[in-house]
C-alpha atoms as a PDB file:
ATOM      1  CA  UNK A   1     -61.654 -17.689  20.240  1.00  0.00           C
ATOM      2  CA  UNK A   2     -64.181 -17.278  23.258  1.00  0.00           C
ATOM      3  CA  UNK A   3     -68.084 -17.063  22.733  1.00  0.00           C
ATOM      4  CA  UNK A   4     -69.954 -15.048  25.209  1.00  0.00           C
ATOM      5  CA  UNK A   5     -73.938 -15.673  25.190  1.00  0.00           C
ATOM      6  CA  UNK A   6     -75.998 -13.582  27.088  1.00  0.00           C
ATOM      7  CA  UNK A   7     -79.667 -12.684  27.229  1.00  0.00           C
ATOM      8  CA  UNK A   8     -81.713 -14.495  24.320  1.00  0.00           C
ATOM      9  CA  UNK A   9     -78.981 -16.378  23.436  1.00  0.00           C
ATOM     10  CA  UNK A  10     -79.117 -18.110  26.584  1.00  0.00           C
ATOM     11  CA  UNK A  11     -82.092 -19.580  25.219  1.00  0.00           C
ATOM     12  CA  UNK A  12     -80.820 -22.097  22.705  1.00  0.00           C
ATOM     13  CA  UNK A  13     -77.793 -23.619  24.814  1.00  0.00           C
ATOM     14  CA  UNK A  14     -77.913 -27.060  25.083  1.00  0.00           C
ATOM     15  CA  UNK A  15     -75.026 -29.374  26.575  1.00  0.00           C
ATOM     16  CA  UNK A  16     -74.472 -30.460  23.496  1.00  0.00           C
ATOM     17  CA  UNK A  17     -74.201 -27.325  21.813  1.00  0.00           C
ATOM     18  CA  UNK A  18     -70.671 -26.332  21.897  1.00  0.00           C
ATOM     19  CA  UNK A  19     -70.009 -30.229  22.021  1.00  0.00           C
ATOM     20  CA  UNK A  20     -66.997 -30.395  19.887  1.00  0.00           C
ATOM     21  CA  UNK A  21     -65.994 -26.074  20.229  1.00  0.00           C
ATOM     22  CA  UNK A  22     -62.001 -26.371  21.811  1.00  0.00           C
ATOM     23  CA  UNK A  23     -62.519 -22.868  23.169  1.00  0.00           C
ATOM     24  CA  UNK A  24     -64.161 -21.425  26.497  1.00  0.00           C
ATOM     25  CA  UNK A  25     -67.844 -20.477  26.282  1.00  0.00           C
ATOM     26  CA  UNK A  26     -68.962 -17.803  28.649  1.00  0.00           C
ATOM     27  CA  UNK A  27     -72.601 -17.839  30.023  1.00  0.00           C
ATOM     28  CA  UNK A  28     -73.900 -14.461  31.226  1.00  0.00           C
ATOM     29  CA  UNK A  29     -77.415 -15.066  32.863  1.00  0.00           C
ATOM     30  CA  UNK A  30     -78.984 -12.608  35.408  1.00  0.00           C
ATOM     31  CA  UNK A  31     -81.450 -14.234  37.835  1.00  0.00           C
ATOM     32  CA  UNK A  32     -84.508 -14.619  35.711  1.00  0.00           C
ATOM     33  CA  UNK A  33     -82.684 -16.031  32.752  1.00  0.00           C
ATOM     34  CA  UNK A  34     -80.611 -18.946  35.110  1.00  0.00           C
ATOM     35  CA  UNK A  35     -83.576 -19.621  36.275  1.00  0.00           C
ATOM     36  CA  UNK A  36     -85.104 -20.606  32.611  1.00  0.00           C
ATOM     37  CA  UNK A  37     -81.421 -22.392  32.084  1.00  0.00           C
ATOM     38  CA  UNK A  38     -81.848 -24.480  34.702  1.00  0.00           C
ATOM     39  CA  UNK A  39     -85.584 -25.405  34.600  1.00  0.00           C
ATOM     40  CA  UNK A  40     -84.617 -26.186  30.851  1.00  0.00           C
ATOM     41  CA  UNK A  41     -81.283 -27.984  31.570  1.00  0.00           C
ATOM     42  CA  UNK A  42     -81.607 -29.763  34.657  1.00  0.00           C
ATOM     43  CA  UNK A  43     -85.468 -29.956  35.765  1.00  0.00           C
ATOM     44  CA  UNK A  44     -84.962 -27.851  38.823  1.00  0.00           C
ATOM     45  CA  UNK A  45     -86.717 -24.449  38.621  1.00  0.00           C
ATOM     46  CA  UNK A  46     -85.026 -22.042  41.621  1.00  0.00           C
ATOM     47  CA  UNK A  47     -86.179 -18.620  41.909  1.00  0.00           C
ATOM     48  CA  UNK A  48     -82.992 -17.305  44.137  1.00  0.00           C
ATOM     49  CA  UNK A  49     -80.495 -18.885  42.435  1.00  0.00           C
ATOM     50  CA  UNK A  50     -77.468 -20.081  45.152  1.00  0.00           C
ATOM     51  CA  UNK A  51     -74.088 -20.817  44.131  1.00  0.00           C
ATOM     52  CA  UNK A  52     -75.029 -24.749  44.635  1.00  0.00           C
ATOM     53  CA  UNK A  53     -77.252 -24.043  41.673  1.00  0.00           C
ATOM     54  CA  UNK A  54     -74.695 -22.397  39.270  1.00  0.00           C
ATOM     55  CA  UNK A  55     -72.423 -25.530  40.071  1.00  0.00           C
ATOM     56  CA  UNK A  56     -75.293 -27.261  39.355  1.00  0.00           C
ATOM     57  CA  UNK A  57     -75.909 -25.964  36.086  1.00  0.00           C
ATOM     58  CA  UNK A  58     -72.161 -25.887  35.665  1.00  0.00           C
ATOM     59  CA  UNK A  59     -71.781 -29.949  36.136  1.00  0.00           C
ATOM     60  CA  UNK A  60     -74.193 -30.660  33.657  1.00  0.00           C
ATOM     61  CA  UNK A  61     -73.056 -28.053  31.079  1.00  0.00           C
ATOM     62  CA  UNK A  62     -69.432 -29.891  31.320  1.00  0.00           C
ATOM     63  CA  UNK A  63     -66.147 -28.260  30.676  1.00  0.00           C
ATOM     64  CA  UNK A  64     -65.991 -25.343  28.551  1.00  0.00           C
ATOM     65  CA  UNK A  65     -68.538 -23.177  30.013  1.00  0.00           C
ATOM     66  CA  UNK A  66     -67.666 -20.477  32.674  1.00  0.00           C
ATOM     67  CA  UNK A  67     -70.867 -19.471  34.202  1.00  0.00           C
ATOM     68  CA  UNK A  68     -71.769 -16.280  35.421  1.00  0.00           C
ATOM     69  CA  UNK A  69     -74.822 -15.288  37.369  1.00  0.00           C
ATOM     70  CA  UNK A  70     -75.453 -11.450  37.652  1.00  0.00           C
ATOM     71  CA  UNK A  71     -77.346 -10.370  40.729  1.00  0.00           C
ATOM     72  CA  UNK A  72     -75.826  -8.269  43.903  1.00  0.00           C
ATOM     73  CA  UNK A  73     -73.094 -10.456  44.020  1.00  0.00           C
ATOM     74  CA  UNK A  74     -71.902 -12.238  40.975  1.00  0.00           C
ATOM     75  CA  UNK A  75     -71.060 -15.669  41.265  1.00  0.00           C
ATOM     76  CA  UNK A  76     -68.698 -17.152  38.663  1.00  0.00           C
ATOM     77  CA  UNK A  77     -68.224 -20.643  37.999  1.00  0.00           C
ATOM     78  CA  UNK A  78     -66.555 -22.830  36.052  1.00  0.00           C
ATOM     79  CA  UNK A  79     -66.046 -26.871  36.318  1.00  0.00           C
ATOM     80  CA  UNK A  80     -63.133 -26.759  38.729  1.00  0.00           C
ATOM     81  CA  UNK A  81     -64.106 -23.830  41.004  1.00  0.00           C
ATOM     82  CA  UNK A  82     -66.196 -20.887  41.975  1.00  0.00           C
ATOM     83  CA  UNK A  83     -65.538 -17.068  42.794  1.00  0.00           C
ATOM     84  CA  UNK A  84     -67.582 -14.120  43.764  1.00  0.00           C
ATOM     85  CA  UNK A  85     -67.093 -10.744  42.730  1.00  0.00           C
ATOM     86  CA  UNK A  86     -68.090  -8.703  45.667  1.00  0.00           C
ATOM     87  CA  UNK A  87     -66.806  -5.884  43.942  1.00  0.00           C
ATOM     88  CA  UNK A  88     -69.632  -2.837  44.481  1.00  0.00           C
ATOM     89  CA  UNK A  89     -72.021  -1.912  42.186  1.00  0.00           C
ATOM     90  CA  UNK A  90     -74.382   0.369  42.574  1.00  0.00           C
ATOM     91  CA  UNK A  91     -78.280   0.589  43.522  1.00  0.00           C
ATOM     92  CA  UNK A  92     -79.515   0.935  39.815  1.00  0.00           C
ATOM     93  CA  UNK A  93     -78.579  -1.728  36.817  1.00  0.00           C
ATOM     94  CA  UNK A  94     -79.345   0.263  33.116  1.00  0.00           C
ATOM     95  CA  UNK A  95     -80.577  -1.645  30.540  1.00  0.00           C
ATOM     96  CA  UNK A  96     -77.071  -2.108  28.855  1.00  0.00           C
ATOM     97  CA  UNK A  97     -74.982  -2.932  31.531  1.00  0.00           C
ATOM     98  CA  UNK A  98     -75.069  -6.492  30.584  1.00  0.00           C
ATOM     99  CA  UNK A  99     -73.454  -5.625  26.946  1.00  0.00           C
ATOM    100  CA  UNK A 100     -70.730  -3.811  28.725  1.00  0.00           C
ATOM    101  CA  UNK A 101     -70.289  -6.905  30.466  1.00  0.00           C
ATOM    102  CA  UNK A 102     -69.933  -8.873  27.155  1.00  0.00           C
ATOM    103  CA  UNK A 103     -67.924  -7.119  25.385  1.00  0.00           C
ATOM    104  CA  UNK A 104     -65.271  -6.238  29.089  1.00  0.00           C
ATOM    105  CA  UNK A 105     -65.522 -10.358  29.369  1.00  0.00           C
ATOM    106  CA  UNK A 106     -64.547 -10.646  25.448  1.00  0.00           C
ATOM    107  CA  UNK A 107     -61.206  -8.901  25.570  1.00  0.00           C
ATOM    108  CA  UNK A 108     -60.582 -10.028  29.165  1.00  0.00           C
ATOM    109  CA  UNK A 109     -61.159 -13.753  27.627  1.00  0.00           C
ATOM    110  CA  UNK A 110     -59.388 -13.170  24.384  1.00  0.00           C
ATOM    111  CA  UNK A 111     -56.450 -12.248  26.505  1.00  0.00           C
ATOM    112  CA  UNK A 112     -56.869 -15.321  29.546  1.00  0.00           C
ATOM    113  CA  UNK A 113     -56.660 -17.491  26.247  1.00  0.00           C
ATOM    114  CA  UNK A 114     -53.453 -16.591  25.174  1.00  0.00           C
ATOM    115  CA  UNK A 115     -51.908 -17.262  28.712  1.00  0.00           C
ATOM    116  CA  UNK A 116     -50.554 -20.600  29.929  1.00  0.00           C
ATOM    117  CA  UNK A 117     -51.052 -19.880  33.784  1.00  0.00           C
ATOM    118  CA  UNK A 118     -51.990 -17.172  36.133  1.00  0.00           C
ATOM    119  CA  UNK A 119     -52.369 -19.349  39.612  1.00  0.00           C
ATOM    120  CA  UNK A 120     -52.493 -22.544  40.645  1.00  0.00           C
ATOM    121  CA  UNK A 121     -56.348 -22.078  42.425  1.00  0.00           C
ATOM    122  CA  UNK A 122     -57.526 -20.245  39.336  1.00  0.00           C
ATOM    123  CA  UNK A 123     -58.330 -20.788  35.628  1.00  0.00           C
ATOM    124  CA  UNK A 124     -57.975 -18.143  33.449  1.00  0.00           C
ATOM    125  CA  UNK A 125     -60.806 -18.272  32.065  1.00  0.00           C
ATOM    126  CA  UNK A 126     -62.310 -17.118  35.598  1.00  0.00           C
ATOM    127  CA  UNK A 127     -60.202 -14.795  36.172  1.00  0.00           C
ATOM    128  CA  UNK A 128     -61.093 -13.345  32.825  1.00  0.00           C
ATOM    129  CA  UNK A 129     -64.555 -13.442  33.867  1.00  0.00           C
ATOM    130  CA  UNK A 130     -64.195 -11.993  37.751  1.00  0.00           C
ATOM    131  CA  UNK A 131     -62.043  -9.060  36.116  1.00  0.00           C
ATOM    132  CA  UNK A 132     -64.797  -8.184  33.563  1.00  0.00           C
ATOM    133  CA  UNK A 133     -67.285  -8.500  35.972  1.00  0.00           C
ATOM    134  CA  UNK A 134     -65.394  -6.172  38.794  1.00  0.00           C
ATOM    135  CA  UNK A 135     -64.713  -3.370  35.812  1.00  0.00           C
ATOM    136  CA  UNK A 136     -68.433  -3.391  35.110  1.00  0.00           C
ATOM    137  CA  UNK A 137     -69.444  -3.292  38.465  1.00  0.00           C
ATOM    138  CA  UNK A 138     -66.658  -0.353  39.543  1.00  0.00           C
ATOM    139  CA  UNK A 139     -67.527   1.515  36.419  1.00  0.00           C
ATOM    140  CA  UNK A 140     -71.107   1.481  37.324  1.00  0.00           C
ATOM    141  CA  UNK A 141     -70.463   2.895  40.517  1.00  0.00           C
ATOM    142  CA  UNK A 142     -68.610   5.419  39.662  1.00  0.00           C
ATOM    143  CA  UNK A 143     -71.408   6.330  36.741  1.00  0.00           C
ATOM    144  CA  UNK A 144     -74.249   6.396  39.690  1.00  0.00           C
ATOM    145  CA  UNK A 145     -72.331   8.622  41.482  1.00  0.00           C
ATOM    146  CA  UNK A 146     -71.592  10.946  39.394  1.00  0.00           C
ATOM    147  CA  UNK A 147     -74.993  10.331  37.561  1.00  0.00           C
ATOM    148  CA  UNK A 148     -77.608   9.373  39.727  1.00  0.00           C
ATOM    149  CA  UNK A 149     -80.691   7.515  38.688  1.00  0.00           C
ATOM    150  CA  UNK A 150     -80.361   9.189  35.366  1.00  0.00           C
ATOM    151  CA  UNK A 151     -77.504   7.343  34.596  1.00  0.00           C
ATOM    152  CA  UNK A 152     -77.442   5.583  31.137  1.00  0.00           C
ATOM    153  CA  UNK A 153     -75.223   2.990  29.594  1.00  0.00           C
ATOM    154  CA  UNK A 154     -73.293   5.823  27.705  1.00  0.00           C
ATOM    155  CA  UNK A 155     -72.589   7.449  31.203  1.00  0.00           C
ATOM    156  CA  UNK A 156     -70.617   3.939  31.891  1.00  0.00           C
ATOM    157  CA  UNK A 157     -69.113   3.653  28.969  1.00  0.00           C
ATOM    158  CA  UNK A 158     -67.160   7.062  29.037  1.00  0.00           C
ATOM    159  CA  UNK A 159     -65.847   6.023  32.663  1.00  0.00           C
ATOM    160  CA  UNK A 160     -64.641   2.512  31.287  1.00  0.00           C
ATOM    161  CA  UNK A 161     -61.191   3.759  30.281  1.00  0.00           C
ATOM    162  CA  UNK A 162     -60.407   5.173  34.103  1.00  0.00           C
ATOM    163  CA  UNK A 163     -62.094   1.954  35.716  1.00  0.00           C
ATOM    164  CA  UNK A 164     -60.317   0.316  34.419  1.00  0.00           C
ATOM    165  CA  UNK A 165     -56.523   2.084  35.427  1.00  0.00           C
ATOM    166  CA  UNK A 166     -57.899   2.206  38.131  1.00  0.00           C
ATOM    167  CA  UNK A 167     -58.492  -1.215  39.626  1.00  0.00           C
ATOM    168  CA  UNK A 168     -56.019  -2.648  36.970  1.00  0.00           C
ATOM    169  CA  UNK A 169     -53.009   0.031  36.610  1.00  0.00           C
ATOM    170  CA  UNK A 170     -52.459   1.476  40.106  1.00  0.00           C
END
């Protein structure tokens, strides 16, 4: 079974946490929070976090984690590889968004762990991670449009079903 941490939990991972855990771990930090990771981890406090840091972080975490840093573009990485999700989001991130994330990445990791092979450049546990992370983003697009500034977490979760035929079914 997959564990996704995000926000405080972020806060009590440790290399050797998971240590002996046969299953993928998913790490969901925005900027701020990688930041605190990596001062905490690996001694190296980096206020714009580059892709060079996630790997970073990623090498010294070891094998099971998939990392993924939220920010304009999200970067996901894992110990073989790394991927951006340029998918578009919009100008305004609800408090919220990140538990859509969560729970997207869950099933989308749930279901990358019952598969054997997707692609040869790819694990699934990425994928599972860059196809949570483009629903969210598309989703909140769609909710800012439709919503504006007054868009809350509810106004993305109602779109969620469409989003996701959308970039998925079609």
């Amino acid at each position: 079974m997959p564990i996704i941490a995000d926000a405080d939990s972020l806060n009590v991972i440790e290399p050797e946490t998971f240590r002996f855990y046969d299953g993928c771990i998913y790490l969901t930090p925005n900027v701020h929070e990688l930041t605190k990771l990596s001062s905490r981890l690996i001694g190296r406090q980096t206020y714009e976090p580059t892709v060079t840091d996630v790997q970073a972080l990623m090498n010294k975490l070891g094998g099971n984690y998939v990392i993924v840093l939220k920010g304009a573009e999200d970067v996901i990485a894992n110990i073989r590889g790394t991927l951006v999700c340029t998918e578009p989001g919009s100008a305004r991130r609800c408090g919220g968004q990140g538990d859509i994330l969560a729970g997207s990445m869950g099933t989308f990791a749930y279901w990358a762990s019952k598969q054997t092979h997707y692609c040869d450049e790819l694990d699934p546990e990425v994928l599972a991670a860059y196809a949570a992370s483009a629903l969210t983003r598309h989703t909140n697009k769609i909710a800012f449009k439709a919503k504006g500034r007054n868009m809350i977490t509810t106004d993305i979760v109602e779109l969620l079903p469409n989003a996701f035929q959308t970039l998925f079914c079609n």
